[in-house]
Protein backbone atom coordinates (compact mmCIF):
# COMPACT_ATOMS: atom_id res chain seq x y z
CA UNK A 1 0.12 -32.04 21.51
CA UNK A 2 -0.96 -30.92 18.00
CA UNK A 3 -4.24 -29.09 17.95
CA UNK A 4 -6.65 -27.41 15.41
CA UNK A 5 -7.75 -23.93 15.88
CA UNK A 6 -10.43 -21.98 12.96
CA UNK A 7 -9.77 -18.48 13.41
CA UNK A 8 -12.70 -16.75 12.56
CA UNK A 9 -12.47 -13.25 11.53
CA UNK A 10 -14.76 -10.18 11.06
CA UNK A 11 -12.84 -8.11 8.36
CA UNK A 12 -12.24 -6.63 4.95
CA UNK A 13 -9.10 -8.04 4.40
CA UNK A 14 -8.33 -11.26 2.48
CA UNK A 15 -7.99 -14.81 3.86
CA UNK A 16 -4.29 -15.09 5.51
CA UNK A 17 -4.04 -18.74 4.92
CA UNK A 18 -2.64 -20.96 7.74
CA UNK A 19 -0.25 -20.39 10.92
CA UNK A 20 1.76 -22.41 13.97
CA UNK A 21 1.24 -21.06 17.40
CA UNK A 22 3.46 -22.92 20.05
CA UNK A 23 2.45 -22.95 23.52
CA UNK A 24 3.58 -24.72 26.48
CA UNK A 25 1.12 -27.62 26.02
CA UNK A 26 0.48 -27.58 22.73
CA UNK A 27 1.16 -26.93 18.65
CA UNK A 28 -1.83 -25.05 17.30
CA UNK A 29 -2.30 -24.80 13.24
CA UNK A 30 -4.21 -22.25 13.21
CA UNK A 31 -6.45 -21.75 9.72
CA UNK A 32 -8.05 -17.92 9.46
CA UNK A 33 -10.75 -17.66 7.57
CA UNK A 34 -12.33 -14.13 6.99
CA UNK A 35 -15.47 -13.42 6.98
CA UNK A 36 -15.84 -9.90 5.32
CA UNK A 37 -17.20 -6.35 7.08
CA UNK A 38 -20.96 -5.74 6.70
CA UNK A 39 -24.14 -5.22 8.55
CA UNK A 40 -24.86 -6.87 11.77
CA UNK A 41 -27.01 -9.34 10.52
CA UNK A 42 -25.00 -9.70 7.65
CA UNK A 43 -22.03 -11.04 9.74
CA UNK A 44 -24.49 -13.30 11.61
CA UNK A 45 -25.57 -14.68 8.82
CA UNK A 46 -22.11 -15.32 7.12
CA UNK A 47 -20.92 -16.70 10.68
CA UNK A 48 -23.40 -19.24 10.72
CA UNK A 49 -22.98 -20.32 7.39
CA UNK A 50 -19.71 -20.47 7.48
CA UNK A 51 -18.46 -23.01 4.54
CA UNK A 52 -16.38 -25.02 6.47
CA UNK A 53 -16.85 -28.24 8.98
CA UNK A 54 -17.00 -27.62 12.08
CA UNK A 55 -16.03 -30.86 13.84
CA UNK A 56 -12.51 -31.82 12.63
CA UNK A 57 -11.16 -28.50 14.42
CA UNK A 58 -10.31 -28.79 18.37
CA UNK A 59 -11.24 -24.91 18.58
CA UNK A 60 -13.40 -22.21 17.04
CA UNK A 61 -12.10 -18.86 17.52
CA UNK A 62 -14.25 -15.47 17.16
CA UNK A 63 -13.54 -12.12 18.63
CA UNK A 64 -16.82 -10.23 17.42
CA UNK A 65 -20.05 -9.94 19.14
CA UNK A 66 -22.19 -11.03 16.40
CA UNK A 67 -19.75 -13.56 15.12
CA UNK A 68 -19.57 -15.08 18.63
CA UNK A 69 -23.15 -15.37 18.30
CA UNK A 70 -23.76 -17.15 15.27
CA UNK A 71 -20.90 -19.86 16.02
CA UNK A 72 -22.69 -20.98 19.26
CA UNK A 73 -25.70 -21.53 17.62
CA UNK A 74 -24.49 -23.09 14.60
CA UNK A 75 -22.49 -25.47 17.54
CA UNK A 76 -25.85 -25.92 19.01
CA UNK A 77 -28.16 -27.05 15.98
CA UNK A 78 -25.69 -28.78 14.84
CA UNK A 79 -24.79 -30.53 18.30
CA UNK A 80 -21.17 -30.43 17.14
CA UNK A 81 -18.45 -30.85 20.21
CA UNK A 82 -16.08 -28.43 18.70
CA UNK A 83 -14.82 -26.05 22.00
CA UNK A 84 -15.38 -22.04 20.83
CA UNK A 85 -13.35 -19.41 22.58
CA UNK A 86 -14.09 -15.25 21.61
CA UNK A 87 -11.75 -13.10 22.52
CA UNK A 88 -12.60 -9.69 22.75
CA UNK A 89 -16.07 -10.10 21.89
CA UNK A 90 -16.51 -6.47 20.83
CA UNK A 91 -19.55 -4.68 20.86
CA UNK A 92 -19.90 -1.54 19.66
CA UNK A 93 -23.03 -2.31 17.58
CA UNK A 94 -26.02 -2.77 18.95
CA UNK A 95 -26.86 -5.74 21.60
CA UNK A 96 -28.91 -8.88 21.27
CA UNK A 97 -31.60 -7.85 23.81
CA UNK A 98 -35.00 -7.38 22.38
CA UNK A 99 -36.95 -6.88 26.10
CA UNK A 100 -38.73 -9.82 24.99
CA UNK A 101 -38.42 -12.38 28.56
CA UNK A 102 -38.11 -15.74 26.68
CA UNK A 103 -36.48 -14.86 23.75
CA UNK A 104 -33.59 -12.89 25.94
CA UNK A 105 -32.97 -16.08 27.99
CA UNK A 106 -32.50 -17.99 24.14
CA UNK A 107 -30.39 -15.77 23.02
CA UNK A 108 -28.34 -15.89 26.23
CA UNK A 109 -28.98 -19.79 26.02
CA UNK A 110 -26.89 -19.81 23.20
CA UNK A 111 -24.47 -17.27 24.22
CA UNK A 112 -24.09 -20.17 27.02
CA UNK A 113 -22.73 -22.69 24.66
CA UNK A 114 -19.40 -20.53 24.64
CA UNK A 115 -16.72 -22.56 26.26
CA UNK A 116 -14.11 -19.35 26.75
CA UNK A 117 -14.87 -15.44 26.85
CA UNK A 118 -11.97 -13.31 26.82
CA UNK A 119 -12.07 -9.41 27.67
CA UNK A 120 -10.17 -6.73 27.51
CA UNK A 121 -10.94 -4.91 30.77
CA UNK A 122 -11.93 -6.57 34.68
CA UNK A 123 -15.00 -4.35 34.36
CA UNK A 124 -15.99 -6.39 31.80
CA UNK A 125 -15.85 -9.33 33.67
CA UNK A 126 -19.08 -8.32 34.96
CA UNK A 127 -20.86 -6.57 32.40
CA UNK A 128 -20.66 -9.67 29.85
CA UNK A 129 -21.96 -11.55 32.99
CA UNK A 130 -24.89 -9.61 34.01
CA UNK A 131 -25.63 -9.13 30.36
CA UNK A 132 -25.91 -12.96 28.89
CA UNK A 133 -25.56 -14.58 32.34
CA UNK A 134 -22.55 -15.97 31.05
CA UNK A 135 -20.64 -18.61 33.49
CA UNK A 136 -17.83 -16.54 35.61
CA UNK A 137 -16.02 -19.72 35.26
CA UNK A 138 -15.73 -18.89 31.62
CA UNK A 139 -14.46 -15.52 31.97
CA UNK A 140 -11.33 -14.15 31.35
CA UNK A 141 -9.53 -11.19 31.60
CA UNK A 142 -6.59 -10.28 29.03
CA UNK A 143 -4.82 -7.10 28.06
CA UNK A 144 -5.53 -5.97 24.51
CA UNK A 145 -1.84 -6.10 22.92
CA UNK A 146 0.13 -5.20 19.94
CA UNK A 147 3.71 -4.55 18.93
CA UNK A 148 4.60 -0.80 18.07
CA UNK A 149 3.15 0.25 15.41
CA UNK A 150 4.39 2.07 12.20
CA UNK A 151 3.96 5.32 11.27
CA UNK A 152 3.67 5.41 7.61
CA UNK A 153 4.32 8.78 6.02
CA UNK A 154 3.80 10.66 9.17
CA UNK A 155 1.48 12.81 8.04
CA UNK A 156 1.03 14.60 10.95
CA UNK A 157 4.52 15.76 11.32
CA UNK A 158 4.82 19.39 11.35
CA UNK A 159 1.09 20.60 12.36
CA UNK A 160 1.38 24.39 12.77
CA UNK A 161 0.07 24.06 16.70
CA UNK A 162 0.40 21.94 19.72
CA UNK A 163 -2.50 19.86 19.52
CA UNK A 164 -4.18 17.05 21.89
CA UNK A 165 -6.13 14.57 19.91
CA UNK A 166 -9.51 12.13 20.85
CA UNK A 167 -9.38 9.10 18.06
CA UNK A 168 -11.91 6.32 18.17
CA UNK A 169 -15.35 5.98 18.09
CA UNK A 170 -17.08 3.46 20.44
CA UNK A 171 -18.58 5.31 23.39
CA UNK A 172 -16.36 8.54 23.01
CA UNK A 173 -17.27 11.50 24.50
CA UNK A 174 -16.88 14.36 21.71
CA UNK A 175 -18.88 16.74 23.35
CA UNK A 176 -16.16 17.27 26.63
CA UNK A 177 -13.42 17.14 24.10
CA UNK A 178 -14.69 19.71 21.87
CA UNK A 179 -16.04 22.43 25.10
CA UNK A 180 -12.27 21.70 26.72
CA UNK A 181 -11.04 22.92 23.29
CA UNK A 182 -12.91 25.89 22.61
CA UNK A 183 -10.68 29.04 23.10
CA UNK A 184 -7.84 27.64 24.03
CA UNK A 185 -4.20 28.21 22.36
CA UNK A 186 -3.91 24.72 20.78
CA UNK A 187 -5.79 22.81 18.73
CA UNK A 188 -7.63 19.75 18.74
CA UNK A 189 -8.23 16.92 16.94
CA UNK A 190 -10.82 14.31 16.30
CA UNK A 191 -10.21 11.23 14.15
CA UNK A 192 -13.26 8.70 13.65
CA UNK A 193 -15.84 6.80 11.26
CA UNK A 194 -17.75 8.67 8.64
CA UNK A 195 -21.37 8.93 10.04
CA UNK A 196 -20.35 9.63 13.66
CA UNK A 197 -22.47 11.95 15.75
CA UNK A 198 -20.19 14.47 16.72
CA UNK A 199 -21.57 17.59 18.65
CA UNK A 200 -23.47 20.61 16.72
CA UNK A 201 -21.06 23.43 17.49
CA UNK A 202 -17.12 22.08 16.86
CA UNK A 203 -14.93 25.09 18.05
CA UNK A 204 -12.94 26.61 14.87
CA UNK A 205 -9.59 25.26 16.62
CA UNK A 206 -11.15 21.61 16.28
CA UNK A 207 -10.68 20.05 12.76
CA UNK A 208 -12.19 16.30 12.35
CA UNK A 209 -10.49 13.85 10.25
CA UNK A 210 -12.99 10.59 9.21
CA UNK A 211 -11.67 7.31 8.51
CA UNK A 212 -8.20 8.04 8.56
CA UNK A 213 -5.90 4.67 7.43
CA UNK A 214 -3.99 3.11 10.60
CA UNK A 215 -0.33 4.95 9.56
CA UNK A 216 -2.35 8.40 9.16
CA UNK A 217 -3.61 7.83 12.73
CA UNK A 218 -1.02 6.48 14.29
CA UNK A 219 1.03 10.03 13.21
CA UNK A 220 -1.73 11.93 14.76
CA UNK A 221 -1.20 10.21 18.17
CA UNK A 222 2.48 10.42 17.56
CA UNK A 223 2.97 13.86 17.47
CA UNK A 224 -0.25 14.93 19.59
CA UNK A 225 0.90 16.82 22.92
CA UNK A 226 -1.95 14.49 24.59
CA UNK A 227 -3.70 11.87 23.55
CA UNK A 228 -7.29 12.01 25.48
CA UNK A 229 -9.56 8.92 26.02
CA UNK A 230 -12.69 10.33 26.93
CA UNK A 231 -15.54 7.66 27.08
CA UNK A 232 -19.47 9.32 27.91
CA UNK A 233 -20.08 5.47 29.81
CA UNK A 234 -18.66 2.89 31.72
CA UNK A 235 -21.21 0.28 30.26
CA UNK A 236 -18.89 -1.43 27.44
CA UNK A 237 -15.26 -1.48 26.58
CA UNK A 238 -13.83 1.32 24.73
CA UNK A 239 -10.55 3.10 23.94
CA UNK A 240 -8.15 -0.15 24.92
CA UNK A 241 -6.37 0.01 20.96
CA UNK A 242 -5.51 4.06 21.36
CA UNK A 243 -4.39 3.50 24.78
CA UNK A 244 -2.33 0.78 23.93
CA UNK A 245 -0.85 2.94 20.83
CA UNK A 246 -0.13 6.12 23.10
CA UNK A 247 1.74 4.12 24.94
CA UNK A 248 3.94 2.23 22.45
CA UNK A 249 4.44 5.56 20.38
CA UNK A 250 5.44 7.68 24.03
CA UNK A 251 2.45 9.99 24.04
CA UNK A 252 0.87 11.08 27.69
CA UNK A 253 -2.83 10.56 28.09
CA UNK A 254 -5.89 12.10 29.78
CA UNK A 255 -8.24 9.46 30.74
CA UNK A 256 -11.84 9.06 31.95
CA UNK A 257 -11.43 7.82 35.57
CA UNK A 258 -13.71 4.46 34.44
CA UNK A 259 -13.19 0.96 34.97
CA UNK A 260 -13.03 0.08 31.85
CA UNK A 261 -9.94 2.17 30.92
CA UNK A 262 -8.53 1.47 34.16
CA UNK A 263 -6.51 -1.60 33.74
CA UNK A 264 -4.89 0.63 31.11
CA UNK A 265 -4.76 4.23 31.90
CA UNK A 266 -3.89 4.17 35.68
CA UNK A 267 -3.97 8.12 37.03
CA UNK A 268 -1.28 9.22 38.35
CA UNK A 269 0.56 6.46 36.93
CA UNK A 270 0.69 6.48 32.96
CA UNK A 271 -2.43 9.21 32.62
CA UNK A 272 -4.10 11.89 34.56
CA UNK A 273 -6.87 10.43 35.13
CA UNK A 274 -10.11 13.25 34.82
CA UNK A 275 -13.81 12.74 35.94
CA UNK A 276 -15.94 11.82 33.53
CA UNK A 277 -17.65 15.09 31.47
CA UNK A 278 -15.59 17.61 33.48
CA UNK A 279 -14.22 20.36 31.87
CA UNK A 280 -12.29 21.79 33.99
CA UNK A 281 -10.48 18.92 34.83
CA UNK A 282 -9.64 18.49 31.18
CA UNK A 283 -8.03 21.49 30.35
CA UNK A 284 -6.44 21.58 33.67
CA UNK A 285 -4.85 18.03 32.84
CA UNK A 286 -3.68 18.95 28.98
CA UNK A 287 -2.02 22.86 30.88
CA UNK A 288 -0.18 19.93 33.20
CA UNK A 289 1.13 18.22 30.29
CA UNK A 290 2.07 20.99 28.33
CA UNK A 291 3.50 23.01 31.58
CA UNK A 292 5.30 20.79 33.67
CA UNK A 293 7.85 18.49 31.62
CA UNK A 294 8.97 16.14 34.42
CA UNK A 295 5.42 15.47 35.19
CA UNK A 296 5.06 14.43 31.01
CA UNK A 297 7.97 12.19 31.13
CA UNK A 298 7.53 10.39 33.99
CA UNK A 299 3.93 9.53 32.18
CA UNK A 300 5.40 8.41 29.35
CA UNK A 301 8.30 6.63 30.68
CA UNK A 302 5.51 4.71 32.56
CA UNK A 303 3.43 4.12 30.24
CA UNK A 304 6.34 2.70 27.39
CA UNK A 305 6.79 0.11 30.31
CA UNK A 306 4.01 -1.02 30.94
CA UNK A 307 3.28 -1.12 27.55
CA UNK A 308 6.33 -3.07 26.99
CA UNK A 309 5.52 -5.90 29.34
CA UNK A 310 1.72 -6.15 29.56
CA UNK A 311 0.45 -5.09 25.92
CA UNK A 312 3.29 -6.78 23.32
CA UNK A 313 1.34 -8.73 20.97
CA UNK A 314 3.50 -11.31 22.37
CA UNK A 315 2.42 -10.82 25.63
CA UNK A 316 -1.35 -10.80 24.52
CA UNK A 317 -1.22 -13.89 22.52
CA UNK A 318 0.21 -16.00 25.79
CA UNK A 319 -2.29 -15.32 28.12
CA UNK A 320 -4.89 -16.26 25.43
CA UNK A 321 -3.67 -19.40 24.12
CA UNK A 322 -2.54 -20.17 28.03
CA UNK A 323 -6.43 -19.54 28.68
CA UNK A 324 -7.34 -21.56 25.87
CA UNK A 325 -4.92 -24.58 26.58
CA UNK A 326 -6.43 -24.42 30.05
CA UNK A 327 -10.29 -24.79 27.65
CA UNK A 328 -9.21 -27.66 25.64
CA UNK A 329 -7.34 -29.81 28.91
CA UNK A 330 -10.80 -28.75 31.51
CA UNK A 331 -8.64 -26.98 33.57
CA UNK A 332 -9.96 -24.05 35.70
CA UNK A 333 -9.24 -20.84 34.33
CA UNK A 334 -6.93 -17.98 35.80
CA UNK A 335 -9.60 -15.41 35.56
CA UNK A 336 -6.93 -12.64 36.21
CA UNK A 337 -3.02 -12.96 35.75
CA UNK A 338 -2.01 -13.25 39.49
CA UNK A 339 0.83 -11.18 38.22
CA UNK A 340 -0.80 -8.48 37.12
CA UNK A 341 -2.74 -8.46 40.21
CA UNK A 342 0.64 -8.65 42.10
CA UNK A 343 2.16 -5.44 39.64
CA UNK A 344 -1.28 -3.95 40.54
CA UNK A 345 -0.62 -3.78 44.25
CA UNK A 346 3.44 -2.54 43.40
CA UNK A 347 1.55 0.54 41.82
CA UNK A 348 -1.09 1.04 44.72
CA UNK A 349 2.43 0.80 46.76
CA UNK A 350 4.05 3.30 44.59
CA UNK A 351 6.88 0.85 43.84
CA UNK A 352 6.40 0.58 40.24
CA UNK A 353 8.96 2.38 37.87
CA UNK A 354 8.45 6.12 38.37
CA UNK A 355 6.36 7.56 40.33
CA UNK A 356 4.42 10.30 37.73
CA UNK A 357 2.89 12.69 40.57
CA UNK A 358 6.60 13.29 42.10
């Protein structure tokens, strides 16, 4: 069956023109248009008044918060039948909640008129739930996924130090990284956005990079002796794209024990795995890494399988469009791979690959 699909996208790059996805049940053309980066409001805006018609596609397809937003309610005043899916629905902006009784349950009224949600994390299963009262039924989980990515000039080739590195800036905690650096014998590194808040005192061994391009940062996880996702909050998704990179580019990880990394960064698996703001724990994780070798490859060799089968971009893009197949032909959705629930239980079995705490 030959299907429609607008692909609407919240970026600075230019429009990428058309594409075919094949799936099991159907041929999608795919048409991206691109919105452009700006303000909140500003992508709202653009979103709604999108210049193109609505009804001749089969699909709408956001992945941004605000986006996401903006489609439904275009769908809604316009009554137009058009499905719309989101995938990722990122938030790392503010929310749509103004404390305001009636004009919370609008706004999740039209968050309602979303016909597919797709996450990145099972935590967030609930938390997009509780916060727009969005149908389970609608839910879905999916792994964030891309193919390996390239390293560019590899500009981080050769640093004078061993250094472990904390990239990102959605919900990271910068505060434990920099106090688990601070007199220790190798360096650390923070990569994020101009304009972050970053902590008063950074230790003179910590040296932050802003708005590094994606082959700059991709070095710095490269050749990093651990690559640390430390979120300050298990409230929203954060961290999934530098987990997903530390695996593909065969660098152990220190994670926050939270459910939203842990569909990702498994302890004991692919990660140690450190309570949240703990110190201690964080230096003694990074002196495991550096210290015990077997223990660093067995991480890594974990964690480039996984990686392999769960987070391709090939891997990724089936369980959406199989999710979004299942949207268009009113079938009930999967809300979690029963593989991956199955692989789940071979690691709580410890049958999995290796085994990283032997």
């Amino acid at each position: 069956m030959k299907r429609r699909l607008l692909n609407v996208i919240v970026d600075a790059r230019p429009n990428t023109g058309s594409r075919t996805i094949d799936t099991s049940e159907s041929v999608y053309q795919v048409d991206d248009f691109v919105l452009g980066s700006g303000s909140s409001w500003s992508v709202l805006l653009k979103a709604f008044f999108l210049p193109r018609r609505l009804g001749p596609y089969d699909a709408i397809l956001t992945s941004e918060y605000f986006s996401s937003f903006a489609i439904s309610l275009r769908l809604l005043a316009t009554r137009c039948r058009t499905r719309h899916a989101t995938v990722g629905l990122n938030q790392s902006r503010r929310l749509l909640k103004l404390g305001i009784p009636w004009v919370d349950r609008v706004i999740d009224r039209i968050f309602g008129r979303g016909d597919l949600y797709v996450v990145h994390s099972t935590k967030e299963l609930k938390l997009f739930h509780d916060l727009h009262l969005i149908d389970q039924n609608r839910l879905v989980f999916s792994h964030w996924g891309f193919d390996r990515p390239n390293v560019g000039n590899d500009r981080f080739r050769g640093w004078p130090r061993p250094y472990i590195l904390l990239i990102g800036r959605n919900n990271r905690d910068f505060q434990s990284f920099c106090l688990a650096c601070d007199g220790q014998s190798y360096d650390g590194i923070i990569v994020c956005s101009s304009g972050q808040e970053l902590p008063k005192t950074v230790p003179s061994n910590v040296q932050v990079f802003h708005d590094l391009s994606m082959d700059d940062s991709m070095s710095c996880i490269l050749h990093a002796s651990a690559n640390l996702v430390l979120v300050k909050d298990g409230n929203r998704g954060a961290g999934h794209i530098t987990a997903v990179a530390g695996m593909m580019l065969g660098t152990p990880q220190i994670s926050s024990n939270m459910d939203v990394l842990n569909d990702y960064l498994i302890g004991g698996f692919n990660c140690i795995s450190v309570p949240p703001g703990n110190i201690d724990a964080i230096r003694d994780a990074v002196n495991t890494i550096l210290l015990y070798p077997n223990r660093r490859m067995a991480l890594v060799a974990n964690g480039v399988a996984f990686a392999s089968r769960w987070l391709t971009h090939s891997a990724a893009q089936k369980r959406v469009f199989e999710s979004i197949d299942r949207m268009l032909e009113n079938k009930p959705q999967q809300i979690v791979d029963p593989q991956w629930t199955d692989f789940m239980s071979e690691i709580a079995a410890g049958s999995a690959v290796n085994n990283a705490d032997q």
